[in-house]
N, C-alpha and C. Protein backbone atom coordinates (compact mmCIF):
# COMPACT_ATOMS: atom_id res chain seq x y z
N UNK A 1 48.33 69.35 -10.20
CA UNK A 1 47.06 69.94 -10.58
C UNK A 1 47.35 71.25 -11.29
N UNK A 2 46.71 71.26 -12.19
CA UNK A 2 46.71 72.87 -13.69
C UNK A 2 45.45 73.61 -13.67
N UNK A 3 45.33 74.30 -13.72
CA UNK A 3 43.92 75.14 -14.32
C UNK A 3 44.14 75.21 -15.94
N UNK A 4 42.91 74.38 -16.65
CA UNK A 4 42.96 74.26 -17.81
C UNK A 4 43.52 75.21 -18.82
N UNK A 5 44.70 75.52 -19.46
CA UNK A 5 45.37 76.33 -19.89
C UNK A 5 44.30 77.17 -21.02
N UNK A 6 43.08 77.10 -21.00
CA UNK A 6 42.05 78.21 -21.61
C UNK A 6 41.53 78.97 -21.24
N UNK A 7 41.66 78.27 -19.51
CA UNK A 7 40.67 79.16 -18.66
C UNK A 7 41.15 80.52 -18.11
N UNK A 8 40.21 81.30 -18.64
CA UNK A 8 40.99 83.08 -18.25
C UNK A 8 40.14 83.51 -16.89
N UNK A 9 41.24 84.42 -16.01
CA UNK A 9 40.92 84.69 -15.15
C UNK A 9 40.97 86.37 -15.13
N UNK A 10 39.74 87.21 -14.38
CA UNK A 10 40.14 88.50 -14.49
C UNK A 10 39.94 88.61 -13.40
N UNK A 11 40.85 90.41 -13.21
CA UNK A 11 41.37 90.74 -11.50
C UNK A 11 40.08 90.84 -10.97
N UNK A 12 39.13 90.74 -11.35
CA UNK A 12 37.85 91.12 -10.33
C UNK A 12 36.86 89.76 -10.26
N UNK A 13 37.46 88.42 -10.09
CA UNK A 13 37.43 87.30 -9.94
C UNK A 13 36.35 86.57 -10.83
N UNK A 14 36.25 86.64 -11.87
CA UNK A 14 35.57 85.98 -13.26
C UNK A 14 36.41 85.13 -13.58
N UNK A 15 35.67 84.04 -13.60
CA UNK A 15 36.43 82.47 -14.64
C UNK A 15 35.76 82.51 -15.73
N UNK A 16 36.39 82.19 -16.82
CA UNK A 16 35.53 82.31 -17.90
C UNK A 16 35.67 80.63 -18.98
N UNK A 17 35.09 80.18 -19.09
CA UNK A 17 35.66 78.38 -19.79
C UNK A 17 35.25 79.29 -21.27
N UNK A 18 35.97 79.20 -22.62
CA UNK A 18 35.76 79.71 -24.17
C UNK A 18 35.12 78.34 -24.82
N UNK A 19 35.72 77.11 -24.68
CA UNK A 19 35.19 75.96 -24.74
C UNK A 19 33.77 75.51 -24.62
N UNK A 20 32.94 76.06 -23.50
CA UNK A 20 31.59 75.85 -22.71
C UNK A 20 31.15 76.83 -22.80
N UNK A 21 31.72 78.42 -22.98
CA UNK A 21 30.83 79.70 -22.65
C UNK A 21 30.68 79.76 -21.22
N UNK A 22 30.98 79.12 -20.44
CA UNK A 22 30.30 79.14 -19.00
C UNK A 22 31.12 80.01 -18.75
N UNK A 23 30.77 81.08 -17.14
CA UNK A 23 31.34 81.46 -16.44
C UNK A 23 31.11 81.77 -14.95
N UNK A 24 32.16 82.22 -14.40
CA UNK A 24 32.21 81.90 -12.67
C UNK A 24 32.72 82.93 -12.03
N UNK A 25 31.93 83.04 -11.05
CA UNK A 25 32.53 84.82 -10.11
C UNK A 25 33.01 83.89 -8.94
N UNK A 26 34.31 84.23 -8.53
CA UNK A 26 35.21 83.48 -7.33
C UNK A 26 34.89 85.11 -5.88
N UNK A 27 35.46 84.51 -4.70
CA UNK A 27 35.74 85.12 -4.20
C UNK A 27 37.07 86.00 -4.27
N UNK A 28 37.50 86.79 -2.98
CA UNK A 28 39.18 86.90 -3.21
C UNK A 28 39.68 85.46 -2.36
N UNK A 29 39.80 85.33 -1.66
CA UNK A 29 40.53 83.85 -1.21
C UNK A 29 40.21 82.87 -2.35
N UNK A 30 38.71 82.78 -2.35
CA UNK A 30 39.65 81.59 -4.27
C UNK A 30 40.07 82.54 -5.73
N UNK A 31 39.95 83.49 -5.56
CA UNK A 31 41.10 83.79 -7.03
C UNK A 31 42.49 83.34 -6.11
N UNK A 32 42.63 83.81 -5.24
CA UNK A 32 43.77 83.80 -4.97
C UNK A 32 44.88 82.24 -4.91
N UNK A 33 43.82 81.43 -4.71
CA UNK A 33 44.27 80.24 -4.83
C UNK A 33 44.42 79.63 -6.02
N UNK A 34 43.27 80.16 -7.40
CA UNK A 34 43.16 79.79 -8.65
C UNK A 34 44.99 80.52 -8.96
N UNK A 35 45.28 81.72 -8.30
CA UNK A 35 46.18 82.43 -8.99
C UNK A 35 47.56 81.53 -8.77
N UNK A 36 47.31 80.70 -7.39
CA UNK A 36 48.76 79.85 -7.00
C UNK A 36 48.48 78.55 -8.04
N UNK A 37 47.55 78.11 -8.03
CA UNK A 37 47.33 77.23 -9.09
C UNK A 37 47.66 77.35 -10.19
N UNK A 38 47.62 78.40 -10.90
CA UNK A 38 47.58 79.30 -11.97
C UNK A 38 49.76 79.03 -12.24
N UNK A 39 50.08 79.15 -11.05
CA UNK A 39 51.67 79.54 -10.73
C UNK A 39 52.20 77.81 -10.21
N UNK A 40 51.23 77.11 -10.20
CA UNK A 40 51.56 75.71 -9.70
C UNK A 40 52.60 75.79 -8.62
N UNK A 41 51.96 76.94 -7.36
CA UNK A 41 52.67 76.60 -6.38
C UNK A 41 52.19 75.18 -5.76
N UNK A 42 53.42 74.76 -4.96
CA UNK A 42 52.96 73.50 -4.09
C UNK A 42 51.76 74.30 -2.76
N UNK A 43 50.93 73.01 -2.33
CA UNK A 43 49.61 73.17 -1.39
C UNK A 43 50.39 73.93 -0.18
N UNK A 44 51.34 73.23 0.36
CA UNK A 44 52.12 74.08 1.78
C UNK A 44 52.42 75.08 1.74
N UNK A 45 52.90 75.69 0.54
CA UNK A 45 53.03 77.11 0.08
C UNK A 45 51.61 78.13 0.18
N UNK A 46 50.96 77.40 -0.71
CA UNK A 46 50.01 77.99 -0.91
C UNK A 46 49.23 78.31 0.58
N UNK A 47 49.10 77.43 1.65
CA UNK A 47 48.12 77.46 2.75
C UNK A 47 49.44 78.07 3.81
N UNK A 48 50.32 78.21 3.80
CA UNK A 48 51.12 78.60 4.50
C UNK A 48 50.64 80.53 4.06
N UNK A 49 50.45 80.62 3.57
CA UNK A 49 50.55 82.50 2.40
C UNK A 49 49.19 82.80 2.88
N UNK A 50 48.18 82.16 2.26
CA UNK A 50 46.45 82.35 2.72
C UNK A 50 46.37 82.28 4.89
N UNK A 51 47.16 81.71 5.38
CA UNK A 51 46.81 81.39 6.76
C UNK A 51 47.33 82.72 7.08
N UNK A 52 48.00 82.94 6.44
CA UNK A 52 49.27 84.25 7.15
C UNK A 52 48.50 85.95 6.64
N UNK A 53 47.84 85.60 5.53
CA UNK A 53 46.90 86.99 4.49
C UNK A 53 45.53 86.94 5.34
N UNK A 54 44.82 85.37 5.58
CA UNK A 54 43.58 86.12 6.01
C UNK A 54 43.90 85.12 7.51
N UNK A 55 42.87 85.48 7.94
CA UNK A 55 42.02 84.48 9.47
C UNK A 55 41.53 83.73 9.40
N UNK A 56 42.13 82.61 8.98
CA UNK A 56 41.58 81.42 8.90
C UNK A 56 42.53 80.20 9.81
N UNK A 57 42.50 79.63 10.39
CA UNK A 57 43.14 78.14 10.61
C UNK A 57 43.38 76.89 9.85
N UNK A 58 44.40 76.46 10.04
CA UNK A 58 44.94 75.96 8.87
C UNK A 58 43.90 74.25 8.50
N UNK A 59 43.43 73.94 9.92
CA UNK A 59 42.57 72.94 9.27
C UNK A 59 41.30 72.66 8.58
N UNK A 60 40.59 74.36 8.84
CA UNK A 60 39.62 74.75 8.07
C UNK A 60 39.90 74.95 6.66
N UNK A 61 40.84 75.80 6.28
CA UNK A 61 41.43 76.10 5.23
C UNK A 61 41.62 74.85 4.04
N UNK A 62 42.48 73.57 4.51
CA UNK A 62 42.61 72.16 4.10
C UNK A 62 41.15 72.25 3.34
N UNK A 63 39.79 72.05 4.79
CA UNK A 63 38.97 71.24 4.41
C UNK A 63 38.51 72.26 3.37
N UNK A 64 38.57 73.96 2.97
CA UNK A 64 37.78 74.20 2.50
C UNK A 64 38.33 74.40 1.24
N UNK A 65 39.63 74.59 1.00
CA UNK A 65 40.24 74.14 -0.23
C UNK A 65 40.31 72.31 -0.52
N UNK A 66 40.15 71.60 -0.23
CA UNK A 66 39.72 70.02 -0.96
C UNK A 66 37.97 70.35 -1.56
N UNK A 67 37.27 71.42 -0.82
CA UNK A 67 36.14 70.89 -1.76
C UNK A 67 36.21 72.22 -2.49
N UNK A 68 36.92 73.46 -2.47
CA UNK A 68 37.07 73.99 -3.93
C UNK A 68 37.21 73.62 -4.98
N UNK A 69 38.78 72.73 -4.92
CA UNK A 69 39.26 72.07 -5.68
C UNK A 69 38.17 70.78 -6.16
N UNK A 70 37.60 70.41 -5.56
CA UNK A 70 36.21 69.35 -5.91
C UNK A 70 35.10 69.75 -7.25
N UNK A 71 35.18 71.37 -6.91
CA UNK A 71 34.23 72.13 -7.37
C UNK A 71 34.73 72.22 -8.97
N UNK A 72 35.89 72.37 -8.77
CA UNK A 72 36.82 73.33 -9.96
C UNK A 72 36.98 71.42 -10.91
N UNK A 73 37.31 70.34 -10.48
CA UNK A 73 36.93 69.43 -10.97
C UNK A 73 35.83 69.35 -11.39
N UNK A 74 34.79 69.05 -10.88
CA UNK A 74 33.13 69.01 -10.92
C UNK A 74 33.12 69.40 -12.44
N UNK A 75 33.67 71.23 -12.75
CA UNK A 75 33.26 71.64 -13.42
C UNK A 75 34.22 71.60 -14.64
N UNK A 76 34.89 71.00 -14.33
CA UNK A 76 35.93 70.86 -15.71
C UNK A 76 36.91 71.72 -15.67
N UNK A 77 37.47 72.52 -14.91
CA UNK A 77 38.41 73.88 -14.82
C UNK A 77 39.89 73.66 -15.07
N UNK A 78 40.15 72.39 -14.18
CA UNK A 78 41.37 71.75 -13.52
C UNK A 78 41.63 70.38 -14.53
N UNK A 79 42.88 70.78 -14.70
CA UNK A 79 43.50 69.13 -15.01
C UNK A 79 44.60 68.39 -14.32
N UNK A 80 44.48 67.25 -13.55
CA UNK A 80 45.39 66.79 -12.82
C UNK A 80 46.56 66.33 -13.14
């Protein structure tokens, strides 16, 4: 999985699509995940780093990154 190599991200969590004009205010836990995405870390990496940065449990985390990632599909962001 890629984040569409157009899509710009700024430090104060704006997605921006140039393609669509659309744009998207993330939290910090999803920039932060757009940013491993961004770095095409692998998922274990990635949820191993977020479990350890914030308070979350790791099976919440799963479920709530599969429907980010749902989202970021949905909207065209991501290419698999």
């Amino acid at each position: 999985m890629r984040l569409k190599k157009n899509i710009a991200i700024s430090e104060s969590g704006y997605l921006f699509n140039p393609s669509t004009g659309d744009s998207y205010s993330v939290n910090q836990m999803a920039f932060k995940i757009l940013e491993f995405i961004k770095e095409e870390k692998p998922i274990k990496e990635m949820s191993a780093q977020i479990i350890e940065e914030y308070d979350v449990g790791e099976q919440q985390l799963l479920e709530d990154f599969d429907d980010f990632i749902g989202h970021l599909k949905q909207l065209g962001l991501i290419d698999e």
